[in-house]
PDB file of N, CA and C in Angstrom:
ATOM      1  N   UNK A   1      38.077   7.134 -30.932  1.00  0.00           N
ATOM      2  CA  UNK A   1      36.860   7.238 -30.176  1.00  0.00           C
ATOM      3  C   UNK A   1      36.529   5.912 -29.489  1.00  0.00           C
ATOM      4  N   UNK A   2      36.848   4.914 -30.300  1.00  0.00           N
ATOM      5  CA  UNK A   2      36.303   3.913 -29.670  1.00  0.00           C
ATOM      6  C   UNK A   2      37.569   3.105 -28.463  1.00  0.00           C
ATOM      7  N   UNK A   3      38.659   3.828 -28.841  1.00  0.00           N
ATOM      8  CA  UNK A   3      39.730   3.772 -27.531  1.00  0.00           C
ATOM      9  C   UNK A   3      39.058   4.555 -26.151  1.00  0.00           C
ATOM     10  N   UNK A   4      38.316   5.533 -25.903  1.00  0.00           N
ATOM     11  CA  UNK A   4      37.665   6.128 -25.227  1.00  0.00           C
ATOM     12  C   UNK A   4      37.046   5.260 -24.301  1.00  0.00           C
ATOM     13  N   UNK A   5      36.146   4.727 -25.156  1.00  0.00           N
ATOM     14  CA  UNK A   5      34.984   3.855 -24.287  1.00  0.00           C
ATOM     15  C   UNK A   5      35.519   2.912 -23.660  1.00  0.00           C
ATOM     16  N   UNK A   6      36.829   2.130 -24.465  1.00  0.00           N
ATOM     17  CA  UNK A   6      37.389   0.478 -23.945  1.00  0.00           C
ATOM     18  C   UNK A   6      37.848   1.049 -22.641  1.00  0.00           C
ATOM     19  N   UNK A   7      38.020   2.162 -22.645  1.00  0.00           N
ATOM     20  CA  UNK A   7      39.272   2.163 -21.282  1.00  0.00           C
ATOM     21  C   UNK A   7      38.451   2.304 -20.111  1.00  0.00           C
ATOM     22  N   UNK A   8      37.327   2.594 -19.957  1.00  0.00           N
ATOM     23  CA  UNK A   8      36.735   2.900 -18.540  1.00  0.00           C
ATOM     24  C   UNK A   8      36.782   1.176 -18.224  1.00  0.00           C
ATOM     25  N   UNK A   9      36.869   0.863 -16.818  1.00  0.00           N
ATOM     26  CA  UNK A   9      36.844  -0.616 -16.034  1.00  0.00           C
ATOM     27  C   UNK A   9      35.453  -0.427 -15.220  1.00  0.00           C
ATOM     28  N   UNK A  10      34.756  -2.146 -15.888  1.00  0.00           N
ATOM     29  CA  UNK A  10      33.867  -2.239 -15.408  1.00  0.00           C
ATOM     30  C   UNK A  10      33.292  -1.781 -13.869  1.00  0.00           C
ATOM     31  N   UNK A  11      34.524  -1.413 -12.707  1.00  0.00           N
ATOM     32  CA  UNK A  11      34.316  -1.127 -11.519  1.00  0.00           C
ATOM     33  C   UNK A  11      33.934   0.339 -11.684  1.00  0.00           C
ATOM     34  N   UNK A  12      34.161   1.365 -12.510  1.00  0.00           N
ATOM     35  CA  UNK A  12      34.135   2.518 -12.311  1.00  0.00           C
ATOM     36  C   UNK A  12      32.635   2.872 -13.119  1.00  0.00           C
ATOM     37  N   UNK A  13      31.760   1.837 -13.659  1.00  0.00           N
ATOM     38  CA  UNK A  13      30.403   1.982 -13.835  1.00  0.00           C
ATOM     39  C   UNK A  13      29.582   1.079 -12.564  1.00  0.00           C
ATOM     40  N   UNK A  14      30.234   0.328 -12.172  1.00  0.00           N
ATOM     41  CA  UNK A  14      29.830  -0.013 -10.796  1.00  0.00           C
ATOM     42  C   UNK A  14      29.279   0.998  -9.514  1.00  0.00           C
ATOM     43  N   UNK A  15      30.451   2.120  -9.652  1.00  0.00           N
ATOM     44  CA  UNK A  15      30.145   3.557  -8.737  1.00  0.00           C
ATOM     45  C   UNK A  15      29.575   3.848  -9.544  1.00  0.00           C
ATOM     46  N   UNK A  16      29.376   4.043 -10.399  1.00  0.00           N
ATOM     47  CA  UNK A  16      28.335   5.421 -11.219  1.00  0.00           C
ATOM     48  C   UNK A  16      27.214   5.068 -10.774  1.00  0.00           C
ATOM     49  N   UNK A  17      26.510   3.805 -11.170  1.00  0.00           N
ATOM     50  CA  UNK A  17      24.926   3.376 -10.613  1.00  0.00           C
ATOM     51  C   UNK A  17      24.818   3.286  -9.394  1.00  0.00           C
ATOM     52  N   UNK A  18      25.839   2.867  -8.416  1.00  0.00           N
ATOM     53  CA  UNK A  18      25.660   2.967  -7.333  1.00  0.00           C
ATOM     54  C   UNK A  18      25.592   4.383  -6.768  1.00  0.00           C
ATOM     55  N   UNK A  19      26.331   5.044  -7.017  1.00  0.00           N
ATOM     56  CA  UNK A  19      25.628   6.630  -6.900  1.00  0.00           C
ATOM     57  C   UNK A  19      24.270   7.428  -7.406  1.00  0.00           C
ATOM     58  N   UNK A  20      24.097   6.784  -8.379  1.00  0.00           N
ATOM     59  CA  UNK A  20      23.049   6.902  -9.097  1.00  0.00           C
ATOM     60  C   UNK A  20      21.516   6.635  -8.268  1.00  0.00           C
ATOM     61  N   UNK A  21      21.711   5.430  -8.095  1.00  0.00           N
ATOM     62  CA  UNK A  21      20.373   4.136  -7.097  1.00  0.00           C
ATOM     63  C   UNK A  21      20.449   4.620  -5.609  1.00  0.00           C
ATOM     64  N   UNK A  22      21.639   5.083  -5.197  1.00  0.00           N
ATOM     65  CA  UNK A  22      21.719   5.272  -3.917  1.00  0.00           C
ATOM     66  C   UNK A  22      20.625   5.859  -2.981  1.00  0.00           C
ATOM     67  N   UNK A  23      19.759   6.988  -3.903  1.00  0.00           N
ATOM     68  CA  UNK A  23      18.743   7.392  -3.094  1.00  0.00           C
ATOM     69  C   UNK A  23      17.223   6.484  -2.993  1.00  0.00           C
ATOM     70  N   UNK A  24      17.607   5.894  -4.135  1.00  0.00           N
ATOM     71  CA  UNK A  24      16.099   5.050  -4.131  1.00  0.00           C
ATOM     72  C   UNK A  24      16.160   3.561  -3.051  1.00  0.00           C
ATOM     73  N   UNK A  25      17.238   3.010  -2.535  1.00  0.00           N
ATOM     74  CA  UNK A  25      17.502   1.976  -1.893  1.00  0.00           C
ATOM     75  C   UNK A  25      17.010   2.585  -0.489  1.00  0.00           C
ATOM     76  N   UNK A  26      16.758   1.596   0.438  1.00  0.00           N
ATOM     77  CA  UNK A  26      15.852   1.460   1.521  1.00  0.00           C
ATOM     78  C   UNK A  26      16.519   1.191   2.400  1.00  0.00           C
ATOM     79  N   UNK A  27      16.607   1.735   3.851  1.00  0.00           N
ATOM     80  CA  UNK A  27      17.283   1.472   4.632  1.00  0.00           C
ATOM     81  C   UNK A  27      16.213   0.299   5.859  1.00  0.00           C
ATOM     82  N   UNK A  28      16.398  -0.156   6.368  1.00  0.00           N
ATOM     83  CA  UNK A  28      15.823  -0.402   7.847  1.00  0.00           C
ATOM     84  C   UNK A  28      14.824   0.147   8.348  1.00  0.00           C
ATOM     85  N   UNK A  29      15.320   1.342   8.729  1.00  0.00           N
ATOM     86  CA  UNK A  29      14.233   2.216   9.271  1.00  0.00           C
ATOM     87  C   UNK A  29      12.958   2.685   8.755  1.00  0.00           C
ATOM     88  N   UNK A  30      13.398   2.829   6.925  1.00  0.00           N
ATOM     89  CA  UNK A  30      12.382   3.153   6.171  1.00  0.00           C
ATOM     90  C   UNK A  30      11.446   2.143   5.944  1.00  0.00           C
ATOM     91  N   UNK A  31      11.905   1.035   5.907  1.00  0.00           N
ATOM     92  CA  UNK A  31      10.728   0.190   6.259  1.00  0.00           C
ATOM     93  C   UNK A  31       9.712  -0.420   7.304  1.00  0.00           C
ATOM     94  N   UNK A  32      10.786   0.455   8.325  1.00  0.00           N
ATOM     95  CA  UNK A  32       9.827   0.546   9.292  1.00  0.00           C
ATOM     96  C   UNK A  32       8.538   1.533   9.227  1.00  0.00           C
ATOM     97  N   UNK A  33       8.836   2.425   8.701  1.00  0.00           N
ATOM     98  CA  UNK A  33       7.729   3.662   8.354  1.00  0.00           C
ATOM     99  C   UNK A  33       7.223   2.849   7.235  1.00  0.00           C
ATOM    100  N   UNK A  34       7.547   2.400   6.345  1.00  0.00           N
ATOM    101  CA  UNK A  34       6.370   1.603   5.572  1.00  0.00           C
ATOM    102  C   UNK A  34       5.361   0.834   6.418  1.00  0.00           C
ATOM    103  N   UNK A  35       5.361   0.432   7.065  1.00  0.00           N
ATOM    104  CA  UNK A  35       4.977  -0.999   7.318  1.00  0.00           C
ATOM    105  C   UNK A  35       4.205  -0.532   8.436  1.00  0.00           C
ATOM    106  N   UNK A  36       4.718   0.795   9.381  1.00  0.00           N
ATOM    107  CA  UNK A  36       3.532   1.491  10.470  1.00  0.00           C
ATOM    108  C   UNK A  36       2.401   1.630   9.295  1.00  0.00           C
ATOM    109  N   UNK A  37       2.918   2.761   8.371  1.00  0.00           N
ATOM    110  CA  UNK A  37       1.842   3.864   7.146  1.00  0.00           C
ATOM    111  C   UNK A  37       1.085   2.400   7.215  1.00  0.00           C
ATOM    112  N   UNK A  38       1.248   1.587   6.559  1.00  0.00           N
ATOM    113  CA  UNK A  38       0.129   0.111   6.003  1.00  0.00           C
ATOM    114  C   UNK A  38      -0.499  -0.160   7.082  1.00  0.00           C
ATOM    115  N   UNK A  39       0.080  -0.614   8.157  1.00  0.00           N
ATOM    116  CA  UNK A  39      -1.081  -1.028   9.364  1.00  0.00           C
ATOM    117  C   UNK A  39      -2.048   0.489   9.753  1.00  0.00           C
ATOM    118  N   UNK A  40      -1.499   1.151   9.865  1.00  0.00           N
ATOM    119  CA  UNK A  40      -2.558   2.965   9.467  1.00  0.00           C
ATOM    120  C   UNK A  40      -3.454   2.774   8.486  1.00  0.00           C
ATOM    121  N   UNK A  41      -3.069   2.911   7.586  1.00  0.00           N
ATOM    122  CA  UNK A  41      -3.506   2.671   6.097  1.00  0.00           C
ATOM    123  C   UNK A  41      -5.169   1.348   6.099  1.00  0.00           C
ATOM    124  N   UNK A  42      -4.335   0.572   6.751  1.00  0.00           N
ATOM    125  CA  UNK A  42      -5.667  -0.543   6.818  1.00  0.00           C
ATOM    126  C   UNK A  42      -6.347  -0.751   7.901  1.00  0.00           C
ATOM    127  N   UNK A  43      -6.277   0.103   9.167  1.00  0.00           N
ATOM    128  CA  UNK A  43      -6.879   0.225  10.311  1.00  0.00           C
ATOM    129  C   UNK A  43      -7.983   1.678   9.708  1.00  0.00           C
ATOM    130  N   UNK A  44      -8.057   1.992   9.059  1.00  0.00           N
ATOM    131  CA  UNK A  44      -8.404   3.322   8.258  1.00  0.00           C
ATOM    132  C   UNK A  44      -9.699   2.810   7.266  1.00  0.00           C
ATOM    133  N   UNK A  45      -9.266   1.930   6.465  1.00  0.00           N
ATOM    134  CA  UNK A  45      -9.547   0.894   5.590  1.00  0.00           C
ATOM    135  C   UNK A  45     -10.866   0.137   6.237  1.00  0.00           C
ATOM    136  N   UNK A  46     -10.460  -0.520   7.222  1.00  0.00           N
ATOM    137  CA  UNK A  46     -11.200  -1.354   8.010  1.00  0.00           C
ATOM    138  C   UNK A  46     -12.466  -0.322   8.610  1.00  0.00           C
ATOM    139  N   UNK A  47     -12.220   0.454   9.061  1.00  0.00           N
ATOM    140  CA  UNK A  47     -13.169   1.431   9.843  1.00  0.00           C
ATOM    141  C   UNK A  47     -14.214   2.534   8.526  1.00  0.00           C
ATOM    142  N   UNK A  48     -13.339   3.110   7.444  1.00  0.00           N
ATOM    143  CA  UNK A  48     -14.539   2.996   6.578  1.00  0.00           C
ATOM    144  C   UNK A  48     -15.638   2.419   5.721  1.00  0.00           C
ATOM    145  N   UNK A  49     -14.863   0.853   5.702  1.00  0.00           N
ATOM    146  CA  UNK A  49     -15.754  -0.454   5.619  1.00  0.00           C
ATOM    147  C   UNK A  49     -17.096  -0.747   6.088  1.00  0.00           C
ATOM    148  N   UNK A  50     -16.705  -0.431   7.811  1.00  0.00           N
ATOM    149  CA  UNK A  50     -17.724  -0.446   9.079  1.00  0.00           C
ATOM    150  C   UNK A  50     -18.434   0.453   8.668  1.00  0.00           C
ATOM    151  N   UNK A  51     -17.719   1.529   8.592  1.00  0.00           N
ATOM    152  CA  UNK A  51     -18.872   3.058   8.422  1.00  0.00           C
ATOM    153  C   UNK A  51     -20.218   3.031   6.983  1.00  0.00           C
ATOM    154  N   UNK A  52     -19.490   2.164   5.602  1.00  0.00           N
ATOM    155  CA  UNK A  52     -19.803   1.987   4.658  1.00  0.00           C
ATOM    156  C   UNK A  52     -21.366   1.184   4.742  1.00  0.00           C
ATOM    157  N   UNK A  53     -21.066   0.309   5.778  1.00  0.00           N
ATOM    158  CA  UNK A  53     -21.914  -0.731   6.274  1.00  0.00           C
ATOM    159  C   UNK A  53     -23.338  -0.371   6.990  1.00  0.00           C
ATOM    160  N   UNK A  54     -22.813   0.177   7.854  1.00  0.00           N
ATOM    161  CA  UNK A  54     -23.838   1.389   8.736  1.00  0.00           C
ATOM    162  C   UNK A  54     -24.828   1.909   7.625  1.00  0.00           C
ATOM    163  N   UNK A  55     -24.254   2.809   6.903  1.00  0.00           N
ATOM    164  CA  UNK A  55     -24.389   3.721   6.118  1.00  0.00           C
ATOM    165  C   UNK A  55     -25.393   2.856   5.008  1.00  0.00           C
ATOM    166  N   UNK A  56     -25.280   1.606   4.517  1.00  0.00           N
ATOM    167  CA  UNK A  56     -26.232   1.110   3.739  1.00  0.00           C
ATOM    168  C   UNK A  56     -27.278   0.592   4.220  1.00  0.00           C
ATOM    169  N   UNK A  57     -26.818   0.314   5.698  1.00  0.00           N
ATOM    170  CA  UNK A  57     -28.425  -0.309   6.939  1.00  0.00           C
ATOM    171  C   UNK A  57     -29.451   0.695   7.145  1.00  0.00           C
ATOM    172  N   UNK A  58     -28.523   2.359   7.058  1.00  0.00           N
ATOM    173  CA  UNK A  58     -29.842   3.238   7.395  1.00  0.00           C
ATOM    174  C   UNK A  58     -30.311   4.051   6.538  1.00  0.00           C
ATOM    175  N   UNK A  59     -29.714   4.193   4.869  1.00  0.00           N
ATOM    176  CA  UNK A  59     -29.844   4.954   4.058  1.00  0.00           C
ATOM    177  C   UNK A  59     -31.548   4.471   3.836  1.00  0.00           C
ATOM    178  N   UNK A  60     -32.287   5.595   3.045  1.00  0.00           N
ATOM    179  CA  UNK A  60     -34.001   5.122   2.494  1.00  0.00           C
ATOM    180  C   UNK A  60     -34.275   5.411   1.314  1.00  0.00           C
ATOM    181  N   UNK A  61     -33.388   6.967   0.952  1.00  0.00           N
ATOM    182  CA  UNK A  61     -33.758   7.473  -0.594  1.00  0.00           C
ATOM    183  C   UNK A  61     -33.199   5.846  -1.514  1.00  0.00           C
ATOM    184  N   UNK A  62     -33.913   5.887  -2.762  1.00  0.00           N
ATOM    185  CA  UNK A  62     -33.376   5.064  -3.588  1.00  0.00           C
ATOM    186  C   UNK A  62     -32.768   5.576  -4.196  1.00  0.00           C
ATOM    187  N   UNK A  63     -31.866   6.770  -4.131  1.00  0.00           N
ATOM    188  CA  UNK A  63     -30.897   7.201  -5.291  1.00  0.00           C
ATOM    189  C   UNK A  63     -29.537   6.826  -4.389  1.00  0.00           C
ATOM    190  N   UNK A  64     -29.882   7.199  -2.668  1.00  0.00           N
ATOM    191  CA  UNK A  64     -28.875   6.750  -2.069  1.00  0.00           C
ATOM    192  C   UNK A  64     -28.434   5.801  -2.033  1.00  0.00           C
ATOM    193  N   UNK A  65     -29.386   4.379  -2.261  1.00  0.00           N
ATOM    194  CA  UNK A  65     -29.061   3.028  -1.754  1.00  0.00           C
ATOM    195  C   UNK A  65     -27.891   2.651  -2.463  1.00  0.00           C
ATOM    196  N   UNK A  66     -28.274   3.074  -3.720  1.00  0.00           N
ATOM    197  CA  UNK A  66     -27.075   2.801  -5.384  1.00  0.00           C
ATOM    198  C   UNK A  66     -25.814   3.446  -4.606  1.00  0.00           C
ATOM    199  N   UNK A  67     -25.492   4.684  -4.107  1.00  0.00           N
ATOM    200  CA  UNK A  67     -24.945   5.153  -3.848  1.00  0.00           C
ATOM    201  C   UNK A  67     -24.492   4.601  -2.702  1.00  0.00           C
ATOM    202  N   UNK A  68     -25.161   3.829  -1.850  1.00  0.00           N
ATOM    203  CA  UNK A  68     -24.379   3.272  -0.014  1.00  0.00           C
ATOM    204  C   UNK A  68     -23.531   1.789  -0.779  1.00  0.00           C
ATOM    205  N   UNK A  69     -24.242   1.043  -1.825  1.00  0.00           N
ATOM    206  CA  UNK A  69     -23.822  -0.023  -1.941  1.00  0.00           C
ATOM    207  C   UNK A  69     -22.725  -0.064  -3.047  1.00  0.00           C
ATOM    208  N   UNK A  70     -22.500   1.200  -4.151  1.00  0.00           N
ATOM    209  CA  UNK A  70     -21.021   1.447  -4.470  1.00  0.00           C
ATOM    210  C   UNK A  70     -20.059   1.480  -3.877  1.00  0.00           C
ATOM    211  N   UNK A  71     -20.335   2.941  -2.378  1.00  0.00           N
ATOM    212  CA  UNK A  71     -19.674   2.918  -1.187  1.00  0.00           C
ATOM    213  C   UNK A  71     -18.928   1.944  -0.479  1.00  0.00           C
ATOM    214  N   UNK A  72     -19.953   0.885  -0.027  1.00  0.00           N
ATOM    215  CA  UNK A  72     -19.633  -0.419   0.790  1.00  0.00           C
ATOM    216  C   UNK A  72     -18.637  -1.335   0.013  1.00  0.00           C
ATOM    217  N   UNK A  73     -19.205  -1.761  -1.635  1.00  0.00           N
ATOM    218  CA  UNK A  73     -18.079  -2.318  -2.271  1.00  0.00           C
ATOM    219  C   UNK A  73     -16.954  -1.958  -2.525  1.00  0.00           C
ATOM    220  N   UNK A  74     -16.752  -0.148  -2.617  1.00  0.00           N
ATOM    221  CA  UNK A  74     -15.510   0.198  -2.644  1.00  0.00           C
ATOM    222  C   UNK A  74     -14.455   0.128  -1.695  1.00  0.00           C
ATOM    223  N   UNK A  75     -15.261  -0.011  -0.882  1.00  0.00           N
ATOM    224  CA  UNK A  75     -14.890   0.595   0.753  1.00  0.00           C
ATOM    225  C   UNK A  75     -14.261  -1.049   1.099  1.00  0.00           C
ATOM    226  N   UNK A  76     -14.635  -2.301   0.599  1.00  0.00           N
ATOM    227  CA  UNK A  76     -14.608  -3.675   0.920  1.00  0.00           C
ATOM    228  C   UNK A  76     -13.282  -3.532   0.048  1.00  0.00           C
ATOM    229  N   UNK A  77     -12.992  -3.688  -1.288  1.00  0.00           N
ATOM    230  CA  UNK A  77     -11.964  -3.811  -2.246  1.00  0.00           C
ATOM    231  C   UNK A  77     -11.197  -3.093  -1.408  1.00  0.00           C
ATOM    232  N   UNK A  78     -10.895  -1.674  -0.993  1.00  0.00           N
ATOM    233  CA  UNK A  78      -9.705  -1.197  -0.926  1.00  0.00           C
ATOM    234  C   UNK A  78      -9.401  -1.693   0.549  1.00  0.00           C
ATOM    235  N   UNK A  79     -10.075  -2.499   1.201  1.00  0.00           N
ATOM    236  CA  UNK A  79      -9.945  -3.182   2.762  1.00  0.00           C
ATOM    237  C   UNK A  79      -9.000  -4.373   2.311  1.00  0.00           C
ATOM    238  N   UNK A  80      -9.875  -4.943   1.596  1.00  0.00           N
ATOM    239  CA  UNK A  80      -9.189  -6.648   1.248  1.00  0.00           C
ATOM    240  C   UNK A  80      -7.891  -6.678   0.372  1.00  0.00           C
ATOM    241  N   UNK A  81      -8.002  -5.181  -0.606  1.00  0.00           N
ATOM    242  CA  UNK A  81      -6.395  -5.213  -0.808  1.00  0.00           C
ATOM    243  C   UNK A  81      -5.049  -4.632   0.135  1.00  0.00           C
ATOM    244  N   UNK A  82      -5.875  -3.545   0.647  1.00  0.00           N
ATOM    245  CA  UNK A  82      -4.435  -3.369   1.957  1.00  0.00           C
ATOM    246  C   UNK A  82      -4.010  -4.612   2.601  1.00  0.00           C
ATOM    247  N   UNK A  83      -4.865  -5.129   2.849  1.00  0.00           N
ATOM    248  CA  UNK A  83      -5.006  -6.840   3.991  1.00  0.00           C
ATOM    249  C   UNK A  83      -3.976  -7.500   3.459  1.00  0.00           C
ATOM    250  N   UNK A  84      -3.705  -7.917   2.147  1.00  0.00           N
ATOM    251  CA  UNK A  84      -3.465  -8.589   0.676  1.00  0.00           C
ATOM    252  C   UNK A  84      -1.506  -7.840   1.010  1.00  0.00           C
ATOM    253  N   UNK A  85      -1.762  -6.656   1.254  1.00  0.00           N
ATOM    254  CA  UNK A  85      -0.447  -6.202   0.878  1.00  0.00           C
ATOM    255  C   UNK A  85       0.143  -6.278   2.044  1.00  0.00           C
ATOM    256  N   UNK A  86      -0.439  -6.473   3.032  1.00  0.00           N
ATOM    257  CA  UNK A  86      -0.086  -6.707   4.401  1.00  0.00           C
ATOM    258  C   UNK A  86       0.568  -8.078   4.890  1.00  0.00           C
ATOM    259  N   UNK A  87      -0.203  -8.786   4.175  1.00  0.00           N
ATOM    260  CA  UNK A  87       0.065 -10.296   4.405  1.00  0.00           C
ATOM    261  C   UNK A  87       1.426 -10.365   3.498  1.00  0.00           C
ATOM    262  N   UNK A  88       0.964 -10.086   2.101  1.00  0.00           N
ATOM    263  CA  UNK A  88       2.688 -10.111   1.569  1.00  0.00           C
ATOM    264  C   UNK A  88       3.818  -9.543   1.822  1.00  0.00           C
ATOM    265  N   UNK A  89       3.657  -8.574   2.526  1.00  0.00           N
ATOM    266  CA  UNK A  89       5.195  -7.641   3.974  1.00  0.00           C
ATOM    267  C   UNK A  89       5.125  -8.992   4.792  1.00  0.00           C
ATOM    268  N   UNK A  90       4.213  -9.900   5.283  1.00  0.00           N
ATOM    269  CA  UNK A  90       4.884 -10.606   6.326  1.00  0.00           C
ATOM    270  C   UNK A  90       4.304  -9.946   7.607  1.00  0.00           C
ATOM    271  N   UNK A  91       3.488  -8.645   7.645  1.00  0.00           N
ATOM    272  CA  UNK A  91       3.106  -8.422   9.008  1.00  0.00           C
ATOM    273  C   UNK A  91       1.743  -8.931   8.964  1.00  0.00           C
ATOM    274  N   UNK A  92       1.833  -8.701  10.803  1.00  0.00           N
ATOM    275  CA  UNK A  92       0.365  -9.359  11.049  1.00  0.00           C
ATOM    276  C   UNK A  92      -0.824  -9.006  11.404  1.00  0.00           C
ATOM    277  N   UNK A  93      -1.712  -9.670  10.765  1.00  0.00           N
ATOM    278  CA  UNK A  93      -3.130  -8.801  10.362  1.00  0.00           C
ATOM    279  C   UNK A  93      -4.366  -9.444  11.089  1.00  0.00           C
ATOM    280  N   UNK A  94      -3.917 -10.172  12.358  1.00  0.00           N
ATOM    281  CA  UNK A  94      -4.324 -10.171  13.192  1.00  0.00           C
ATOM    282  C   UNK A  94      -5.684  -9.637  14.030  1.00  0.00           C
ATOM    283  N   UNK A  95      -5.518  -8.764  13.901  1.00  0.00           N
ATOM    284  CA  UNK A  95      -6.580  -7.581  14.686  1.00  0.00           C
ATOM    285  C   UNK A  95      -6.881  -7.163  13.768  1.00  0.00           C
ATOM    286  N   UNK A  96      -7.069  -7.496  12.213  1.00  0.00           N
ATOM    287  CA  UNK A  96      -7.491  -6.165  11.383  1.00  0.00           C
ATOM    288  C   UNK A  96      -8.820  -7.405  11.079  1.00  0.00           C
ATOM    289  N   UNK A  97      -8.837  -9.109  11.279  1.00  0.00           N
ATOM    290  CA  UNK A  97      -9.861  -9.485  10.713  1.00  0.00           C
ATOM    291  C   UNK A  97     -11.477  -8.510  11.066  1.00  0.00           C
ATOM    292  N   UNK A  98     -12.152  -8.660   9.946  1.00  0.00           N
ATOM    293  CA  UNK A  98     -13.229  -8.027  10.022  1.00  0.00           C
ATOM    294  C   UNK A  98     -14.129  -8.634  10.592  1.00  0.00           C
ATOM    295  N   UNK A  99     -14.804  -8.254  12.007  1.00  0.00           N
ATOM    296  CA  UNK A  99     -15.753  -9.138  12.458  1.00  0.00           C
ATOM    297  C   UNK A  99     -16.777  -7.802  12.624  1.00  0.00           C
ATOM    298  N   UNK A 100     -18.302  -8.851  12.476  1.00  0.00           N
ATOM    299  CA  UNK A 100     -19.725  -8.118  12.382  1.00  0.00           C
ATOM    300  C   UNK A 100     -20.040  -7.984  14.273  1.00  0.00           C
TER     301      UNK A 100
END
């Protein structure tokens, strides 16, 4: 049995994982579709931020306000981390700064 195992050569577990991994590895292109989806993703981000913002300037109920200013902070976190993941791809985020 243990003649079994010695005989396979390290090259022929080389193909196995490489057949194996083959679908999860990334081509070029696919990172090109990453990297559109993220600038989407945080142009999306950015604009429910704005909306979040609005939304706490004109709210009046006080059950809403709790409710506009969860909104706005959530709405800020998931802005400043797309931004975050943007900057670490290396693309540019340029046009996404947030101005009032």
């Amino acid at each position: 049995m243990l003649r079994s195992i010695t005989r396979y050569q390290p090259h022929y577990w080389k193909d196995f994982f490489k057949r194996i991994l083959a679908p999860f590895q990334w081509n070029n292109s696919q990172l090109g579709c990453v990297n559109d989806n993220l600038l989407d993703l945080l142009e999306q981000a950015r604009r429910e931020w704005a909306h979040a913002k609005i939304y706490f300037n004109n709210v009046t109920d006080p059950d809403l306000i709790d409710h506009a200013i969860f909104y706005m902070g959530a709405t800020e976190k998931k802005y400043v981390y797309l931004l975050k993941r943007a900057r670490e791809m290396g693309l540019s985020t340029e046009r996404f700064i947030y101005s009032e």
